[in-house]
N, C-alpha and C. Protein backbone atom coordinates (compact mmCIF):
# COMPACT_ATOMS: atom_id res chain seq x y z
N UNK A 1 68.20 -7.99 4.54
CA UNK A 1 67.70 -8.34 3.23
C UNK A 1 66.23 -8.76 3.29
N UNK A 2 65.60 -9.23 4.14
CA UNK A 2 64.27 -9.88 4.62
C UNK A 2 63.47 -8.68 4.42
N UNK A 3 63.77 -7.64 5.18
CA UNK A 3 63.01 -6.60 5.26
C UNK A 3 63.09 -6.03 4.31
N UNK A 4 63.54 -5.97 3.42
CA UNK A 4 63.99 -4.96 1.76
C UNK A 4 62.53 -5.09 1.38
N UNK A 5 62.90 -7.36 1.18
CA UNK A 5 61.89 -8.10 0.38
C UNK A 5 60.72 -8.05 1.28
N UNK A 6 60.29 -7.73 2.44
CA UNK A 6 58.80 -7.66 2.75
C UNK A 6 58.27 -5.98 2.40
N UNK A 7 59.13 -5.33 2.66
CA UNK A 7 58.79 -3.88 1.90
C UNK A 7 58.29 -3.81 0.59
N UNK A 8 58.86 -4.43 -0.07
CA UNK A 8 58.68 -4.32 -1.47
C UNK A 8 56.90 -5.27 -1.92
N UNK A 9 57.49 -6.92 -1.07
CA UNK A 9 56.09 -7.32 -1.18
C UNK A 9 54.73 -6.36 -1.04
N UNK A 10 54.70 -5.85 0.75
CA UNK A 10 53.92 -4.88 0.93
C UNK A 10 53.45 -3.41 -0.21
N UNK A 11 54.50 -2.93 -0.85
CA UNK A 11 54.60 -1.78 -2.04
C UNK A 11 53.76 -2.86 -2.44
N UNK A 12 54.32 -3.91 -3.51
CA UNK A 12 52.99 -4.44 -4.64
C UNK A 12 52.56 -4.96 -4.52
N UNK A 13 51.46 -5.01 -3.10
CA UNK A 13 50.18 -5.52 -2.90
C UNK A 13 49.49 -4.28 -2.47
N UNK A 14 49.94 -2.93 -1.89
CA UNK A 14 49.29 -1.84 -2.06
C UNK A 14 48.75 -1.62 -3.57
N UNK A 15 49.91 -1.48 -4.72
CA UNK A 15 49.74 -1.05 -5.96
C UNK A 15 48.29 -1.48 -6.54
N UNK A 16 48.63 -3.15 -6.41
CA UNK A 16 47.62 -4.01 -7.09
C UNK A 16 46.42 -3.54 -6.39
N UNK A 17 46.42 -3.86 -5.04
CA UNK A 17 44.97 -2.97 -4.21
C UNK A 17 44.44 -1.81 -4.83
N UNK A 18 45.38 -0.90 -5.06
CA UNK A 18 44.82 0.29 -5.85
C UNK A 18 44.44 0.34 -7.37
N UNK A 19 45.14 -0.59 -7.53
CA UNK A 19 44.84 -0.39 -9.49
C UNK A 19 43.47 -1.41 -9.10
N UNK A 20 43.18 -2.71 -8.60
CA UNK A 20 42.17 -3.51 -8.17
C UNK A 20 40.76 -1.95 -7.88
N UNK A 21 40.88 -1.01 -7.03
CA UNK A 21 40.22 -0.12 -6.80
C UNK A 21 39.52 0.82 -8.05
N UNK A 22 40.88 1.46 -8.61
CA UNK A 22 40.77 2.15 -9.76
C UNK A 22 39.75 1.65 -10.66
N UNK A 23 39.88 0.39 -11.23
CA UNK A 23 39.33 -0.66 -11.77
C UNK A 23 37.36 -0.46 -11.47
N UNK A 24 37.44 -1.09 -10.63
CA UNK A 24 36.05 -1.68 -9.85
C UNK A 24 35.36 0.08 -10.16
N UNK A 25 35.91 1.21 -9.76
CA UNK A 25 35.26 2.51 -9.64
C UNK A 25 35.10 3.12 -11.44
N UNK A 26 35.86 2.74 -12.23
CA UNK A 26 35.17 2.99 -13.22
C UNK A 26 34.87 2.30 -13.74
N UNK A 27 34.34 0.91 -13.44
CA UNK A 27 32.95 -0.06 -14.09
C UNK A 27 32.05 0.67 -13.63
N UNK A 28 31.94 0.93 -12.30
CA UNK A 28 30.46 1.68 -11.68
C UNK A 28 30.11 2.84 -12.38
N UNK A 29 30.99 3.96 -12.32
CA UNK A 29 30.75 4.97 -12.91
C UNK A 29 30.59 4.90 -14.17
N UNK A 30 31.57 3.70 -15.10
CA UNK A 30 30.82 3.56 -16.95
C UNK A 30 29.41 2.83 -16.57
N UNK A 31 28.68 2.62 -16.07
CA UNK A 31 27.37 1.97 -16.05
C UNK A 31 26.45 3.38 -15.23
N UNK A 32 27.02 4.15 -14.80
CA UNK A 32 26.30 5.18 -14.83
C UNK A 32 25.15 5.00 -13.73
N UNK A 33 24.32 6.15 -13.39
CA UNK A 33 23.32 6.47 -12.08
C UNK A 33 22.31 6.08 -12.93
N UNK A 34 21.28 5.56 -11.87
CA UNK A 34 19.83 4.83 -12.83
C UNK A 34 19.43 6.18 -12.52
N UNK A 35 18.48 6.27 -13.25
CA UNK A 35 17.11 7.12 -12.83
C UNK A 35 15.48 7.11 -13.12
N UNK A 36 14.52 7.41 -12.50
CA UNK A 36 13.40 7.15 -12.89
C UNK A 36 12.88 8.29 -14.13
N UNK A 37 12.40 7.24 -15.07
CA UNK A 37 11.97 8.36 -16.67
C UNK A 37 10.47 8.42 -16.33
N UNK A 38 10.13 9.79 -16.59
CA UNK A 38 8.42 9.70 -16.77
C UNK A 38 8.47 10.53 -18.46
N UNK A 39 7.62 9.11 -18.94
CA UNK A 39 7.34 9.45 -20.38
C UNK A 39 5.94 9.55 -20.80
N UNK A 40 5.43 10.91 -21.81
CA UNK A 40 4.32 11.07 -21.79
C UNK A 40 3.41 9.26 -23.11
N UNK A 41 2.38 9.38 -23.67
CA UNK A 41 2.12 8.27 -24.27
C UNK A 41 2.34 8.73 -25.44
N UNK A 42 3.00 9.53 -25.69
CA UNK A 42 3.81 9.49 -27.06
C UNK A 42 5.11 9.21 -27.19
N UNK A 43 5.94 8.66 -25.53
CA UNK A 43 7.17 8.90 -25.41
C UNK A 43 7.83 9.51 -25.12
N UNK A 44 7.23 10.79 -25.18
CA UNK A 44 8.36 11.92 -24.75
C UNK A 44 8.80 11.88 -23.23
N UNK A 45 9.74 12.09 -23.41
CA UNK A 45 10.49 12.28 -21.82
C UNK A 45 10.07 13.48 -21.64
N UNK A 46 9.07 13.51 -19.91
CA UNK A 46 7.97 14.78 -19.55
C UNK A 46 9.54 14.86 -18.26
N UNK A 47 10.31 13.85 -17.49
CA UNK A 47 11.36 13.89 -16.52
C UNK A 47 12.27 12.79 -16.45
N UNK A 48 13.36 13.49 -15.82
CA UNK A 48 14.35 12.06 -15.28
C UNK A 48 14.68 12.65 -13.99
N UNK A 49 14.69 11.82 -13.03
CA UNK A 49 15.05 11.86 -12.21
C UNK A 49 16.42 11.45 -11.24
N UNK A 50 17.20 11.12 -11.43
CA UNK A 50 18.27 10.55 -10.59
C UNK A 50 17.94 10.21 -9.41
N UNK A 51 18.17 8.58 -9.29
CA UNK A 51 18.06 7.84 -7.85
C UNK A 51 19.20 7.95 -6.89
N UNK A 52 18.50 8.22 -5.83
CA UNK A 52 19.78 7.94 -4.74
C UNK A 52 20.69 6.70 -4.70
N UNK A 53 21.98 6.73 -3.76
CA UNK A 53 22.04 5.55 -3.45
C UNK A 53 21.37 4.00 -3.09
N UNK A 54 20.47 4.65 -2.32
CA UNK A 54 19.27 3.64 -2.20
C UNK A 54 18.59 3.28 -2.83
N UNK A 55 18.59 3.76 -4.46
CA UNK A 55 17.95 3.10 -5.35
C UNK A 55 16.18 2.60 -5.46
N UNK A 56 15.51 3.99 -4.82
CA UNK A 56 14.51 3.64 -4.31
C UNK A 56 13.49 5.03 -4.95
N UNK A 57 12.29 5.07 -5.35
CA UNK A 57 11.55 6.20 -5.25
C UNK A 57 10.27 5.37 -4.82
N UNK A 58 9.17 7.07 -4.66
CA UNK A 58 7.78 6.27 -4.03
C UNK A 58 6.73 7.62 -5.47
N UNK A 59 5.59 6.76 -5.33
CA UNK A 59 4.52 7.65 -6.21
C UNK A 59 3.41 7.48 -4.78
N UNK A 60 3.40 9.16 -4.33
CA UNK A 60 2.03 9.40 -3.86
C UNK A 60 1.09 9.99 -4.42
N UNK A 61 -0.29 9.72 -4.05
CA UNK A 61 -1.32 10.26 -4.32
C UNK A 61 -2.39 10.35 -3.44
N UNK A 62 -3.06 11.03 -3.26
CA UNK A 62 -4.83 11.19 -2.94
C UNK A 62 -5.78 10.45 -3.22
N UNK A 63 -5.88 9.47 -2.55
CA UNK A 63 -6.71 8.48 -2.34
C UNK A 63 -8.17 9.02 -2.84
N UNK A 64 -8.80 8.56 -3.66
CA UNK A 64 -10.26 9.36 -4.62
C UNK A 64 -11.43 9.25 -3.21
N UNK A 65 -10.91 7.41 -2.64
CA UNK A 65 -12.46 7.33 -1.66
C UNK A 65 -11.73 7.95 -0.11
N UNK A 66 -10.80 8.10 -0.19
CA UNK A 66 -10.51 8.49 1.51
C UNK A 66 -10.58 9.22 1.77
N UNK A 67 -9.53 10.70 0.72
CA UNK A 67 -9.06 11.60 0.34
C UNK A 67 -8.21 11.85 1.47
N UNK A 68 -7.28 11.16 1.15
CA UNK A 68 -5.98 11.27 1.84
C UNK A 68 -5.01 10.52 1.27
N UNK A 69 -3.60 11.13 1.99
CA UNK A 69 -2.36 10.68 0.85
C UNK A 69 -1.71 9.15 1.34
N UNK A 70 -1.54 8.56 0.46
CA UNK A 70 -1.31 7.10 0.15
C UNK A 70 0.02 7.30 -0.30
N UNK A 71 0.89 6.23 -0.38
CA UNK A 71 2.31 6.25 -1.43
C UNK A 71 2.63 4.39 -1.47
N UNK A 72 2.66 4.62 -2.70
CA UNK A 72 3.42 2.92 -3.54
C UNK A 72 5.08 3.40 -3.28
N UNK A 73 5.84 2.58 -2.25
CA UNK A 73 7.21 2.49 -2.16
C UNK A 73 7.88 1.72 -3.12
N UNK A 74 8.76 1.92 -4.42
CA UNK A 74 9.33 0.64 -5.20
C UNK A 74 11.08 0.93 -5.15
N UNK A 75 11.37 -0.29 -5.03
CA UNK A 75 12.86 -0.23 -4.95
C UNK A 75 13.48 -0.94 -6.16
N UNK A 76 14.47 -0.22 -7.12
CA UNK A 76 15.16 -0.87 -8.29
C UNK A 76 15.72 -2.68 -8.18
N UNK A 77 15.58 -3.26 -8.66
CA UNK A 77 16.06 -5.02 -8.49
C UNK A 77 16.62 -5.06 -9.53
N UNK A 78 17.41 -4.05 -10.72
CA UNK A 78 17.94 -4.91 -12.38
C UNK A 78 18.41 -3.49 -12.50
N UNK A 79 18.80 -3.44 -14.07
CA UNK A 79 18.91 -2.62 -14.99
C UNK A 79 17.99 -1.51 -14.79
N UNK A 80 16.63 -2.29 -15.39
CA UNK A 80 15.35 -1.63 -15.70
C UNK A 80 13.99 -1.81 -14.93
N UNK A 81 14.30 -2.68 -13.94
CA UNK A 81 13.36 -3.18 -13.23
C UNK A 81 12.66 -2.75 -12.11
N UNK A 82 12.31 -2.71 -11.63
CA UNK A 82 11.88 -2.20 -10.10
C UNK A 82 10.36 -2.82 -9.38
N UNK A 83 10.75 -3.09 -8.16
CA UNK A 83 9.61 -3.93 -7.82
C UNK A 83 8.77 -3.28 -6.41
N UNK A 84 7.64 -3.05 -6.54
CA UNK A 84 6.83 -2.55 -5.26
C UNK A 84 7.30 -3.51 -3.55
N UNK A 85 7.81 -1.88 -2.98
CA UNK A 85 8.46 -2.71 -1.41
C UNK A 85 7.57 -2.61 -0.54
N UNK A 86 7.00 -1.58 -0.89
CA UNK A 86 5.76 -1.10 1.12
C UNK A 86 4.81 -0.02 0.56
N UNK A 87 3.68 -0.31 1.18
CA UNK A 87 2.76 0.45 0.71
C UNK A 87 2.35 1.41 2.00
N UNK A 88 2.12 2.78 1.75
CA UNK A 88 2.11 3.58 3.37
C UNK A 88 0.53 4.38 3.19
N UNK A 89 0.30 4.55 4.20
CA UNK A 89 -1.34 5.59 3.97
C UNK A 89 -1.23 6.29 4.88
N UNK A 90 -1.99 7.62 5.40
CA UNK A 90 -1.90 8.41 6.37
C UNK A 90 -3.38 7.34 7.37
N UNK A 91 -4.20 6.99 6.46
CA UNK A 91 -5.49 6.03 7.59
C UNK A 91 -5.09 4.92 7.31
N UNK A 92 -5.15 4.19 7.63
CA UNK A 92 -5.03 2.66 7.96
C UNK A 92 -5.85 1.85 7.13
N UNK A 93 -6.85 2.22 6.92
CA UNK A 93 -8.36 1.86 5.84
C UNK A 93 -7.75 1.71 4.42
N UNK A 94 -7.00 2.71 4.44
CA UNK A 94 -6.75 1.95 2.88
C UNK A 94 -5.52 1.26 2.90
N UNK A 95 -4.73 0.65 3.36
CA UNK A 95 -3.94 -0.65 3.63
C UNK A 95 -4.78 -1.48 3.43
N UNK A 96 -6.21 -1.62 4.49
CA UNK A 96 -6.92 -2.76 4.70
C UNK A 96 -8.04 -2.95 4.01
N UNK A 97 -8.55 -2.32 3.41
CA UNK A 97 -9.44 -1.59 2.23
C UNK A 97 -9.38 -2.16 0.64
N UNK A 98 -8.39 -0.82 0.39
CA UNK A 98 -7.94 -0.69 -0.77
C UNK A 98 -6.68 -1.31 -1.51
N UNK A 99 -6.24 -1.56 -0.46
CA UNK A 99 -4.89 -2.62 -0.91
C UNK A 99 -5.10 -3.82 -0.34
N UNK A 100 -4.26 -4.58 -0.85
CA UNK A 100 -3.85 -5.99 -0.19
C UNK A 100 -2.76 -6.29 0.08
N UNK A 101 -2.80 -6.30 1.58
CA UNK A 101 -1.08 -6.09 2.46
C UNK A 101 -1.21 -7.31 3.18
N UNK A 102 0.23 -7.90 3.21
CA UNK A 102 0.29 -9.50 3.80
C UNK A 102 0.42 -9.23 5.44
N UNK A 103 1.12 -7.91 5.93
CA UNK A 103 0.90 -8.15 7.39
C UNK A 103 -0.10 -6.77 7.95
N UNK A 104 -0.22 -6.94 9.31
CA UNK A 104 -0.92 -5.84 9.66
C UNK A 104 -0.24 -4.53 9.83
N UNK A 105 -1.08 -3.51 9.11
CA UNK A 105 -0.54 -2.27 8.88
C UNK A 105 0.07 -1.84 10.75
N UNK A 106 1.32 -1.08 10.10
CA UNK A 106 2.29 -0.83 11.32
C UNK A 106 2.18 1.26 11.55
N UNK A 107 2.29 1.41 12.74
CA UNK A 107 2.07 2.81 13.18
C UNK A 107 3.68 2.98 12.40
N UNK A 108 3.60 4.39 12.10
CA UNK A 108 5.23 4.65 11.85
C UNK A 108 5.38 5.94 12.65
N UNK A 109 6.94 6.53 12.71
CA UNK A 109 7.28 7.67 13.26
C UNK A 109 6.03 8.91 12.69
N UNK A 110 6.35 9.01 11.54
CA UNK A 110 5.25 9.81 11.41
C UNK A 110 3.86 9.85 11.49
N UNK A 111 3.55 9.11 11.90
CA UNK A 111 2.18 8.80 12.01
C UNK A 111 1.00 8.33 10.82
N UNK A 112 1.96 7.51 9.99
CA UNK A 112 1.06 6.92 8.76
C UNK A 112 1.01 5.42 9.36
N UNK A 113 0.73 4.97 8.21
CA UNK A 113 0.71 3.52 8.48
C UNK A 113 1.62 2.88 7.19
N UNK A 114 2.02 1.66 7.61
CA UNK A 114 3.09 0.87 6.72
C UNK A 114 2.97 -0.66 6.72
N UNK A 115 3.17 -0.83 5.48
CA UNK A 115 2.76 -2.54 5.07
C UNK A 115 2.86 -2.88 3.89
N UNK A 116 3.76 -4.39 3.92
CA UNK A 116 4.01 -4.71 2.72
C UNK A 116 3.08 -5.04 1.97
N UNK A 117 3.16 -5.28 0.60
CA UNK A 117 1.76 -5.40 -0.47
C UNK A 117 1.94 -7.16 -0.13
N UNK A 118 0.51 -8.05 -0.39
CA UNK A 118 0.63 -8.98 -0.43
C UNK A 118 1.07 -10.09 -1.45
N UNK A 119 1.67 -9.09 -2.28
CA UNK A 119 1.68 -9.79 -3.67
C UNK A 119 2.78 -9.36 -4.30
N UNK A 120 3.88 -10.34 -4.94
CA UNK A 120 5.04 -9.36 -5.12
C UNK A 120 5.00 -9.03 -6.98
N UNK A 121 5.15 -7.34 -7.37
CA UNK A 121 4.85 -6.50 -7.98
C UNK A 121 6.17 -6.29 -8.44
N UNK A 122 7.06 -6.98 -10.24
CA UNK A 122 8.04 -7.02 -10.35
C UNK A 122 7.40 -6.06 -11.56
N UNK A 123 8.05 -4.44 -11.90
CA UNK A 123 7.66 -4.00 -13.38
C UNK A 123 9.01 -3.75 -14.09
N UNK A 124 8.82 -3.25 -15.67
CA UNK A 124 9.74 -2.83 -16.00
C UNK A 124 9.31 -1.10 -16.50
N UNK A 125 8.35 -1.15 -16.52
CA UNK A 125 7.35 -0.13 -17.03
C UNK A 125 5.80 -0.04 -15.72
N UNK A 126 5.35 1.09 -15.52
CA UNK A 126 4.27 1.61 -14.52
C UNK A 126 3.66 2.48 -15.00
N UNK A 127 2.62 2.30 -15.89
CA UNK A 127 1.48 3.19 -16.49
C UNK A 127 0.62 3.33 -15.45
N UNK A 128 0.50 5.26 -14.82
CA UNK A 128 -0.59 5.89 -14.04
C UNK A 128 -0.98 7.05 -15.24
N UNK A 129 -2.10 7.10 -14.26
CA UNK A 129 -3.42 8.60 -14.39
C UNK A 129 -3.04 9.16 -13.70
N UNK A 130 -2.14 10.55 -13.96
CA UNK A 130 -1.71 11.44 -13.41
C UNK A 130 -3.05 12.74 -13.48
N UNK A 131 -4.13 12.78 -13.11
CA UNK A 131 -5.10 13.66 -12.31
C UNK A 131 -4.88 14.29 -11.66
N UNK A 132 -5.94 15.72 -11.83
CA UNK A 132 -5.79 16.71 -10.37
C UNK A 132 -6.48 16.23 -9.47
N UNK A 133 -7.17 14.99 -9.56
CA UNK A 133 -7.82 14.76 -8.38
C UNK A 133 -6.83 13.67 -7.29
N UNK A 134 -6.46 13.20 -7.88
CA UNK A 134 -5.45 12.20 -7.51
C UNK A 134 -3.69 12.38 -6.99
N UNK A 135 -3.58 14.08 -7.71
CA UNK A 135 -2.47 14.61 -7.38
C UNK A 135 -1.13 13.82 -7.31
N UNK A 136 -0.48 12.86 -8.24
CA UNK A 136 0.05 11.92 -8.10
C UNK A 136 1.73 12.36 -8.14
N UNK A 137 2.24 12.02 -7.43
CA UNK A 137 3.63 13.00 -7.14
C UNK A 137 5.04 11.91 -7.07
N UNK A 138 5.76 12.01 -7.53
CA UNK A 138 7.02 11.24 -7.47
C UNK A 138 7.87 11.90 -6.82
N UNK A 139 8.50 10.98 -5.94
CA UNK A 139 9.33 11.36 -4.90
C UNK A 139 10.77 10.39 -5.04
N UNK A 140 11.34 10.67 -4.80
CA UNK A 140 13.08 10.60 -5.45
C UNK A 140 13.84 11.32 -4.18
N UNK A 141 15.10 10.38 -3.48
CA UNK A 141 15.49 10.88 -2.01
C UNK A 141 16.29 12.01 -2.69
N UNK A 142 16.33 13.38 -1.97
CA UNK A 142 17.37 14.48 -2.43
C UNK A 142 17.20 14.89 -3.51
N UNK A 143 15.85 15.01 -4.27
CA UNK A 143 15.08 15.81 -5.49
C UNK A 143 13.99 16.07 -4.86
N UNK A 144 13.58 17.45 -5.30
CA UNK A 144 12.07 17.73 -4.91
C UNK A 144 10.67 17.27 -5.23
N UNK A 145 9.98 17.37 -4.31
CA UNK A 145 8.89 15.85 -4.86
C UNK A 145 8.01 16.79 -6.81
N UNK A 146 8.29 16.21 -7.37
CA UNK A 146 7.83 16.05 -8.91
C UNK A 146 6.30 15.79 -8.99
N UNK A 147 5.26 16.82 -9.20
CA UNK A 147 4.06 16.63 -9.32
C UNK A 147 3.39 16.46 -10.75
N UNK A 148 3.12 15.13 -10.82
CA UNK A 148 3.02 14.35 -11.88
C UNK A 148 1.88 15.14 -12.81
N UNK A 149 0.73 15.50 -12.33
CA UNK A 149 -0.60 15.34 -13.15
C UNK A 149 -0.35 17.51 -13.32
N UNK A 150 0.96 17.83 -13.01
CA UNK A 150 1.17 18.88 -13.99
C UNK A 150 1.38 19.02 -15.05
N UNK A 151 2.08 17.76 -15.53
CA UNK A 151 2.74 17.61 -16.87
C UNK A 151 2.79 17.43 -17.56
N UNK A 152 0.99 16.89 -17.79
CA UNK A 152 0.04 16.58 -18.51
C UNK A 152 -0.97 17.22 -18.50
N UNK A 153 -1.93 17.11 -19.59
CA UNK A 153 -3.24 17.49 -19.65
C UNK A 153 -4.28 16.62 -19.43
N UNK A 154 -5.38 17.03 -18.77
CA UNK A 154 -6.20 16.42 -17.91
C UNK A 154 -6.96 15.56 -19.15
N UNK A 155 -6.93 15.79 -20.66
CA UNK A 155 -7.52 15.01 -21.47
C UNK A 155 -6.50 13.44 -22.00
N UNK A 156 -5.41 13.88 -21.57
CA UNK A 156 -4.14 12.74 -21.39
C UNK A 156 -3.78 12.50 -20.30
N UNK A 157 -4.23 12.09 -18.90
CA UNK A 157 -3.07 11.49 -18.07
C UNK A 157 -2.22 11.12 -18.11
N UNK A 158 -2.56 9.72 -18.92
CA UNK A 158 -1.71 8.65 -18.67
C UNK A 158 0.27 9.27 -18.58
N UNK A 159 0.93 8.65 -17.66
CA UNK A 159 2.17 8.16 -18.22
C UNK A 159 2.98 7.83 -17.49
N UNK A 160 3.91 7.21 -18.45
CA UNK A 160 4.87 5.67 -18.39
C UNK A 160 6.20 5.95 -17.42
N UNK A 161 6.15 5.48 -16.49
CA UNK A 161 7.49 5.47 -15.45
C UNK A 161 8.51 3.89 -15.57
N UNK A 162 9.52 4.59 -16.06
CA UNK A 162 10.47 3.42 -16.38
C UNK A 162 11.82 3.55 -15.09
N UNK A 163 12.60 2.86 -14.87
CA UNK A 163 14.04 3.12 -14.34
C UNK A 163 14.87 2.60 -15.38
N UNK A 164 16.20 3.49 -15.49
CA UNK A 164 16.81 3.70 -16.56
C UNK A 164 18.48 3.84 -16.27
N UNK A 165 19.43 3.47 -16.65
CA UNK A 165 20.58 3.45 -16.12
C UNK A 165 20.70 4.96 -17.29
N UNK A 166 21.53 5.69 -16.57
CA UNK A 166 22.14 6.76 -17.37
C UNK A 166 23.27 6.43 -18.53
N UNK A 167 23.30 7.13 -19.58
CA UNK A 167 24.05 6.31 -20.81
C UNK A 167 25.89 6.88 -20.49
């Protein structure tokens, strides 16, 4: 009789485990994949992007005085939020230069350089000048990198990068 009743215990604490599961997986999925919006300054949605798991994209560009490629790393913190994580350059000069990084720029595998910004950079919204000179490109893990200052006209740059939970 012992064993009936630990069988059975065991059955409905599997059940509950699973309905507990069921549960938890469609809160996630009703709250949906963020993604990064680039909107022109009238609003229009110019892209969306879908974030990885990692919840992370970077905007590179072409440094005007180096002329070489730079990238702002930002990682999602909210809803809508997202805050600058590491700033990378292919020279080192503009870490130490052009930015303001709290430690000393680090060699990486690829041969850029890497360093956090000295200042912590919480947005909900990121207005750039998407230029051909500046070539400013959004990068999103497992989407192809998105070249910004196509998608505009060079008499409008500007535009607005939000993160956005999918509806």
């Amino acid at each position: 009789m012992k064993d009936r009743w630990r069988g059975w215990r065991t059955s409905l604490t599997l059940v509950v485990a699973l309905t507990c599961g069921v549960i938890v997986a469609s809160m996630v999925s009703a709250r949906g994949q963020a993604a990064v919006v680039v909107r022109d300054d009238a609003g229009y949605v110019l892209a969306r992007l879908s974030l990885g798991n990692d919840d992370t994209f970077s905007l590179r560009y072409r440094n005007s005085v180096y002329r070489t490629l730079a990238a702002e790393r930002f990682v999602m913190v909210g809803d809508s939020r997202f805050r600058l994580e590491e700033l990378v350059a292919e020279q080192v000069a503009v870490l130490e230069e052009y930015y303001a990084v709290s430690d000393r720029p680090v060699r990486a595998a690829s041969g850029s350089w890497r360093a956090p910004p000295a200042y912590d950079l919480e947005l909900d919204r990121l207005t750039v000048a998407a230029t051909d000179l500046g070539q400013r490109t959004l990068l999103v893990q497992g989407q192809p990198p998105l070249a910004l200052w196509r998608l505009v006209d060079d008499a409008a740059p500007m535009v607005h990068i939000t993160v956005e939970q999918a509806p």
